[in-house]
C-alpha atoms as a PDB file:
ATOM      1  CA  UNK A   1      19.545 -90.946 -22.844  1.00  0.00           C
ATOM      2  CA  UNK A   2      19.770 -87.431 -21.524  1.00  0.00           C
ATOM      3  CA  UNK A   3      23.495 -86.035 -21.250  1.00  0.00           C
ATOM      4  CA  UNK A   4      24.830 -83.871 -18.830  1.00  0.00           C
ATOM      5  CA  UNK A   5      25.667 -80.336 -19.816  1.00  0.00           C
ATOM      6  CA  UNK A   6      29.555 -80.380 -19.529  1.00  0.00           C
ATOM      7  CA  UNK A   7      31.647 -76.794 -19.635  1.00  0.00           C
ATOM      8  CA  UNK A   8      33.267 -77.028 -23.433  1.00  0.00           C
ATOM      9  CA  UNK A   9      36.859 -77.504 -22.902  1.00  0.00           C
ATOM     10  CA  UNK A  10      39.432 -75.853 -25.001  1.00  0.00           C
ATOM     11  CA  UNK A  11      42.635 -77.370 -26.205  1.00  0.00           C
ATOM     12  CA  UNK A  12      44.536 -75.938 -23.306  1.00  0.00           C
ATOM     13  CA  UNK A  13      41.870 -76.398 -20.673  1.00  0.00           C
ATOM     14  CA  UNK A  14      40.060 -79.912 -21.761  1.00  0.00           C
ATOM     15  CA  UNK A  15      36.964 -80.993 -20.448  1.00  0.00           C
ATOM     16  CA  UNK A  16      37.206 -84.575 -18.719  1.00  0.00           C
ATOM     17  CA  UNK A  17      34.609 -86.968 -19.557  1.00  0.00           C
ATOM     18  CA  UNK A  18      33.250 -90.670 -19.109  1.00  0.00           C
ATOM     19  CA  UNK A  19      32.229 -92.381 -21.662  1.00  0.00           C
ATOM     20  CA  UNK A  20      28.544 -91.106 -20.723  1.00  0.00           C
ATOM     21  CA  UNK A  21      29.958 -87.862 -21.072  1.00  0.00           C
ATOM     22  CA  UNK A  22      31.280 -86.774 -24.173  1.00  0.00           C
ATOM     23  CA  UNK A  23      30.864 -83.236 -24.940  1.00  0.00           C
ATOM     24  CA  UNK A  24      28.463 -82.397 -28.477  1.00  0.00           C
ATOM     25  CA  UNK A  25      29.585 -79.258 -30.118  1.00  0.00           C
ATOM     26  CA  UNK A  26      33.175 -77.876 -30.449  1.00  0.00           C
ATOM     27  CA  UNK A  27      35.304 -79.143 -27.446  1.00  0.00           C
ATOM     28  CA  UNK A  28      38.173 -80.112 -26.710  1.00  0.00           C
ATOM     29  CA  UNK A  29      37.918 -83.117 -24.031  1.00  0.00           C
ATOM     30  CA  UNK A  30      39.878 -85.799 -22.046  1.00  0.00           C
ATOM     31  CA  UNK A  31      38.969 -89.774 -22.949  1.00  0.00           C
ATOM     32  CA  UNK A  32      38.649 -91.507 -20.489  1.00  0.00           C
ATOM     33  CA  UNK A  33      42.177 -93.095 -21.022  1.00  0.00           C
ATOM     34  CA  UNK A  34      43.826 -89.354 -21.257  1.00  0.00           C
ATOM     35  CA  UNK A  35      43.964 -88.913 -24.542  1.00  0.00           C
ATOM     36  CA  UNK A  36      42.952 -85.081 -25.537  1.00  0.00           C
ATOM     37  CA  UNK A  37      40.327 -85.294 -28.365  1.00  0.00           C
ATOM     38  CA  UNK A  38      37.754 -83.205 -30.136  1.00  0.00           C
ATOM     39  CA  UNK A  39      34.124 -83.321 -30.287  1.00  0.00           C
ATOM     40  CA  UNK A  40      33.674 -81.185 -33.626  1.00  0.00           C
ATOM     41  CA  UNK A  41      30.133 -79.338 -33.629  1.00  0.00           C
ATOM     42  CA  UNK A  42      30.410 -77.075 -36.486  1.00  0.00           C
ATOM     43  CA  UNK A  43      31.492 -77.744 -40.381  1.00  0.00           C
ATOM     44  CA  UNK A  44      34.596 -75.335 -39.963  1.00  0.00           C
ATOM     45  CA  UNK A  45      36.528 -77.763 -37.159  1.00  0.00           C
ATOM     46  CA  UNK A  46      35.465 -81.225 -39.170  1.00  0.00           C
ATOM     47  CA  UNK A  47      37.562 -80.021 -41.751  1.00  0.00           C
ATOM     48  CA  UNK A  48      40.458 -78.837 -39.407  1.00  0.00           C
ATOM     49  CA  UNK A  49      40.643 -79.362 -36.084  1.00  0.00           C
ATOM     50  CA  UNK A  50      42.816 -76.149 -35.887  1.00  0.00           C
ATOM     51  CA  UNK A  51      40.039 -73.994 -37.602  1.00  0.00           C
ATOM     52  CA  UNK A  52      38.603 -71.216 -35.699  1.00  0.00           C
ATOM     53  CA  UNK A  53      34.767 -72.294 -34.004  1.00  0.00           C
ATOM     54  CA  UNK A  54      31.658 -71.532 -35.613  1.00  0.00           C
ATOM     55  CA  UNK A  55      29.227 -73.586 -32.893  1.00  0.00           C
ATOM     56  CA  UNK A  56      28.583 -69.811 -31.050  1.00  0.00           C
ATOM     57  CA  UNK A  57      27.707 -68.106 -34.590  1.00  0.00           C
ATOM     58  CA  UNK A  58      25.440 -70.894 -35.942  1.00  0.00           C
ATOM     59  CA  UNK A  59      23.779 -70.694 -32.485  1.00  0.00           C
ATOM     60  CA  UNK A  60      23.458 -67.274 -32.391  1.00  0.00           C
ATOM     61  CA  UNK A  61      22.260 -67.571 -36.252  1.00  0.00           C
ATOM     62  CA  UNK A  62      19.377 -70.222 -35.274  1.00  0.00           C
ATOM     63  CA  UNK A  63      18.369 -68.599 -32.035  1.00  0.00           C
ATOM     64  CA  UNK A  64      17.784 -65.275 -34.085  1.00  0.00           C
ATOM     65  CA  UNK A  65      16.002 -66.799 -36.702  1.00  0.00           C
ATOM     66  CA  UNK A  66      14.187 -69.191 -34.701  1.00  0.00           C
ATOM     67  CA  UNK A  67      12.866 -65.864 -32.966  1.00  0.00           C
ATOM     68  CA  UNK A  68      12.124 -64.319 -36.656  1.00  0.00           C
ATOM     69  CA  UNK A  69       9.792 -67.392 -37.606  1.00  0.00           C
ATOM     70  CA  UNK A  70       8.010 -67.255 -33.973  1.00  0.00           C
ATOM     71  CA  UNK A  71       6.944 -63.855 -34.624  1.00  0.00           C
ATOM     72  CA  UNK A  72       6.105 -63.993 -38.198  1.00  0.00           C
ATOM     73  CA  UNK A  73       3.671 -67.060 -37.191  1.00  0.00           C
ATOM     74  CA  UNK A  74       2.807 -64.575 -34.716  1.00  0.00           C
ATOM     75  CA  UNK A  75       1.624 -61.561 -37.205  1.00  0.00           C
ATOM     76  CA  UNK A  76       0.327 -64.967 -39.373  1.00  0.00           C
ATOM     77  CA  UNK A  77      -1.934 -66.043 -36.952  1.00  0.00           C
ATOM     78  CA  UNK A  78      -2.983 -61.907 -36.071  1.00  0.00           C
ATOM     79  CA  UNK A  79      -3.522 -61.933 -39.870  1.00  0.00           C
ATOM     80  CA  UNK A  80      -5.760 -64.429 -40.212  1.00  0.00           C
ATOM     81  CA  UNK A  81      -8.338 -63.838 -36.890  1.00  0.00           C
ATOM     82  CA  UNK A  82      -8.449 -60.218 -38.535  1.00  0.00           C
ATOM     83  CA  UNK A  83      -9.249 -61.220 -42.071  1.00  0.00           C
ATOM     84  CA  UNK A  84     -11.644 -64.003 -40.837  1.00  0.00           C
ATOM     85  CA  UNK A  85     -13.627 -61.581 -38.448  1.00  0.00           C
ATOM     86  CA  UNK A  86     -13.507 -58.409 -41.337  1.00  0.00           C
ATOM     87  CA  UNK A  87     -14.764 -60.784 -43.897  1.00  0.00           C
ATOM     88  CA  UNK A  88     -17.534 -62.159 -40.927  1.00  0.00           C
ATOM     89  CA  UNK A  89     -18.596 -58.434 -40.211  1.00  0.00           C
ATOM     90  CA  UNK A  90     -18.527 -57.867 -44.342  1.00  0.00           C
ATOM     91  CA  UNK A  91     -21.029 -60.359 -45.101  1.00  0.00           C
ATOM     92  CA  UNK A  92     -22.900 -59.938 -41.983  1.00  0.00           C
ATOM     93  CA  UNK A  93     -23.597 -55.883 -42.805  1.00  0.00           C
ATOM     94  CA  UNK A  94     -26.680 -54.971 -45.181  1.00  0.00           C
ATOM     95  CA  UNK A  95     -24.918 -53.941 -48.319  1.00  0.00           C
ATOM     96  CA  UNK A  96     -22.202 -57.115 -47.625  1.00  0.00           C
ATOM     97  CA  UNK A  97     -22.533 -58.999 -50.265  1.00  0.00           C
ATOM     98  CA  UNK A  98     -22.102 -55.903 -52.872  1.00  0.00           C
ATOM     99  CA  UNK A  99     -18.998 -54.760 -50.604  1.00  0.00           C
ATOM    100  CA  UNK A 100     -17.598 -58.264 -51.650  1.00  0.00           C
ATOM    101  CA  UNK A 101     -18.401 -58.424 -55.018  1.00  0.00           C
ATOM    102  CA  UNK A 102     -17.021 -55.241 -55.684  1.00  0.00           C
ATOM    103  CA  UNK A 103     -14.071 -56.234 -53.518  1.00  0.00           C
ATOM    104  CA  UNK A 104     -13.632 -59.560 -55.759  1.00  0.00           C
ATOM    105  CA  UNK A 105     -14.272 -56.968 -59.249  1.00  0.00           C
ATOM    106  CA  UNK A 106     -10.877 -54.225 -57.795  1.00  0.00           C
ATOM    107  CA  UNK A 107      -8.914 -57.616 -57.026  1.00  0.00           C
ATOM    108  CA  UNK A 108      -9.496 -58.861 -60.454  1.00  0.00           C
ATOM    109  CA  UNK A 109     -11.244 -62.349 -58.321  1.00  0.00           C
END
């Protein structure tokens, strides 16, 4: 079931909800029946509701190092088409398959 994206409330400023709409994350919300509750998102307000948030952070955190692993996959992939099409152009040239063997001899392969 997809959820709406609600504004996170604070303590002073709660979001209201429905049942169908309870905030995820760190916020501070309204129950349906009033009551002012807390939708803990990080490890920090689990442990104490009064604890300062650490849901922004952790984002920030795995947005920059989801970014990090896109472009090392990135240089990977480079990597490989270049190594694939040197080796191809290697073995394809007259004296190739000395160039590799005396490739494999330096590498101790």
């Amino acid at each position: 079931m997809n959820r709406p994206t609600l504004p996170a409330g604070t303590r002073d400023n709660p979001a209201p909800t429905t049942p169908d709409t309870v905030p995820a994350g760190c916020s501070w919300f309204t129950d349906p029946d009033g009551a002012l509750c807390l939708s803990p998102g990080c490890m920090a307000r689990i442990q104490d509701p009064e604890a300062q948030c650490l849901c922004d952070t952790l984002t920030s955190r795995l947005d920059m190092l989801t970014e990090k692993l896109r472009k090392l996959e990135e240089q990977q992939r480079y990597a490989e088409t270049w190594w694939q099409t040197l080796t191809a152009v290697v073995l394809e040239h007259l004296d190739g398959r000395a160039i590799h063997n005396e490739t494999c001899t330096r590498t101790g392969r």
